[in-house]
Protein backbone atom coordinates (compact mmCIF):
# COMPACT_ATOMS: atom_id res chain seq x y z
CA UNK A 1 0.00 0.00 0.00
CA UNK A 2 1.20 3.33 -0.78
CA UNK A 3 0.60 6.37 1.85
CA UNK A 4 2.27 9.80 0.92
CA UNK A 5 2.28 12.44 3.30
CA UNK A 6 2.03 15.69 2.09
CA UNK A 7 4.01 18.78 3.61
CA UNK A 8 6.55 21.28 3.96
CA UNK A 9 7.97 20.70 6.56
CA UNK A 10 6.04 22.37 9.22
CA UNK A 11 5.60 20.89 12.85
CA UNK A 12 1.79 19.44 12.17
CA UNK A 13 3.91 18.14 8.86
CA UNK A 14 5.94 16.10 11.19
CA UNK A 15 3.20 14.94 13.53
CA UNK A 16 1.04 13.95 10.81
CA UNK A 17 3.92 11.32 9.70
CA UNK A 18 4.70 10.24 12.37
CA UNK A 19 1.11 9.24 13.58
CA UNK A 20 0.94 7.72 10.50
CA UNK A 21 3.65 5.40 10.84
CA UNK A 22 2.42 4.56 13.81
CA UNK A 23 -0.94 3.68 12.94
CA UNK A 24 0.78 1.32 9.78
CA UNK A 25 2.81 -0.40 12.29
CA UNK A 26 -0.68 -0.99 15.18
CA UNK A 27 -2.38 -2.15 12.29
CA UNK A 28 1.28 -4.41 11.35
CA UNK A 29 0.19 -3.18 7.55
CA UNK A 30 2.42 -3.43 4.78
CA UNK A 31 3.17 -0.31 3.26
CA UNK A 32 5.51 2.50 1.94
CA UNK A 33 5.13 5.58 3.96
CA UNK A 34 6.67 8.79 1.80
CA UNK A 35 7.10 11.84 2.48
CA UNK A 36 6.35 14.50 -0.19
CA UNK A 37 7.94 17.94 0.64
CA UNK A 38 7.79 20.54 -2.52
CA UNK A 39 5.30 22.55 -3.26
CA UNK A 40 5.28 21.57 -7.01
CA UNK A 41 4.54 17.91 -6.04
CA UNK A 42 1.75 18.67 -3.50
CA UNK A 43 0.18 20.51 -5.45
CA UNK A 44 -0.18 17.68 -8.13
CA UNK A 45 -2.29 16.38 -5.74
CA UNK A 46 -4.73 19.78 -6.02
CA UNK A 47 -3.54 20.53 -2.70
CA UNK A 48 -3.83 23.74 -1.22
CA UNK A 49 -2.82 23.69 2.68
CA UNK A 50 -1.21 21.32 4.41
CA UNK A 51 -0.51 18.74 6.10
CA UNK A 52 -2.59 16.27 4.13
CA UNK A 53 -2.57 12.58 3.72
CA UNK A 54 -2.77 10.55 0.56
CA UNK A 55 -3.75 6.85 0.50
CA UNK A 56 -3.18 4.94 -2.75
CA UNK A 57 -3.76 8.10 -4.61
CA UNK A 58 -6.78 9.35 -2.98
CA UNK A 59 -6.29 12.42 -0.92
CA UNK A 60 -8.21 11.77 2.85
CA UNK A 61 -7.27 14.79 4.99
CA UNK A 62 -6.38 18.40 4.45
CA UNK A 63 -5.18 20.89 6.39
CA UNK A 64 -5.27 18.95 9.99
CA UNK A 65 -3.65 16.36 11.79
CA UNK A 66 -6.45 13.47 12.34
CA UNK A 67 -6.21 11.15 15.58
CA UNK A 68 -4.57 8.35 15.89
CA UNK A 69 -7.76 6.53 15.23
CA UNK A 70 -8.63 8.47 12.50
CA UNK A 71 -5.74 7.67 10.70
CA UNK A 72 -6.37 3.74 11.49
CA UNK A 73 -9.64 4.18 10.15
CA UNK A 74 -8.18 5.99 6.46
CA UNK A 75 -5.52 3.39 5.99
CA UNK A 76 -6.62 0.28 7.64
């Protein structure tokens, strides 16, 4: 499964991959977590604000950091 997570760099950036990985490794999934950092490339995505989370190619959250369960919910 591929999970990209979308941002800059910023500190809600961070948190949002790293909950991520978290939840991927509760749910003992399978996947390629990636990071995608330039403007140019998030916005391929028709991505405005960020942080924002992309699961095989479908963009689930914008602009927040979801909860630990939410992000178990989007990927699982």
């Amino acid at each position: 499964m591929e999970i990209a997570v979308l941002g800059t760099g910023c500190p809600k950036c961070h948190t949002l991959e790293e909950e991520t990985r978290n939840a991927a490794g509760e749910l003992g999934l399978d996947c390629n977590i990636s990071k995608v950092p330039t403007v140019a490339e998030i916005m391929k995505y028709g991505v405005m604000l960020t942080p924002a989370l992309v699961v095989v190619g479908v963009v689930k959250v914008v602009g927040k950091v979801p909860t630990l369960e939410e992000i178990n919910e989007m990927i699982g």
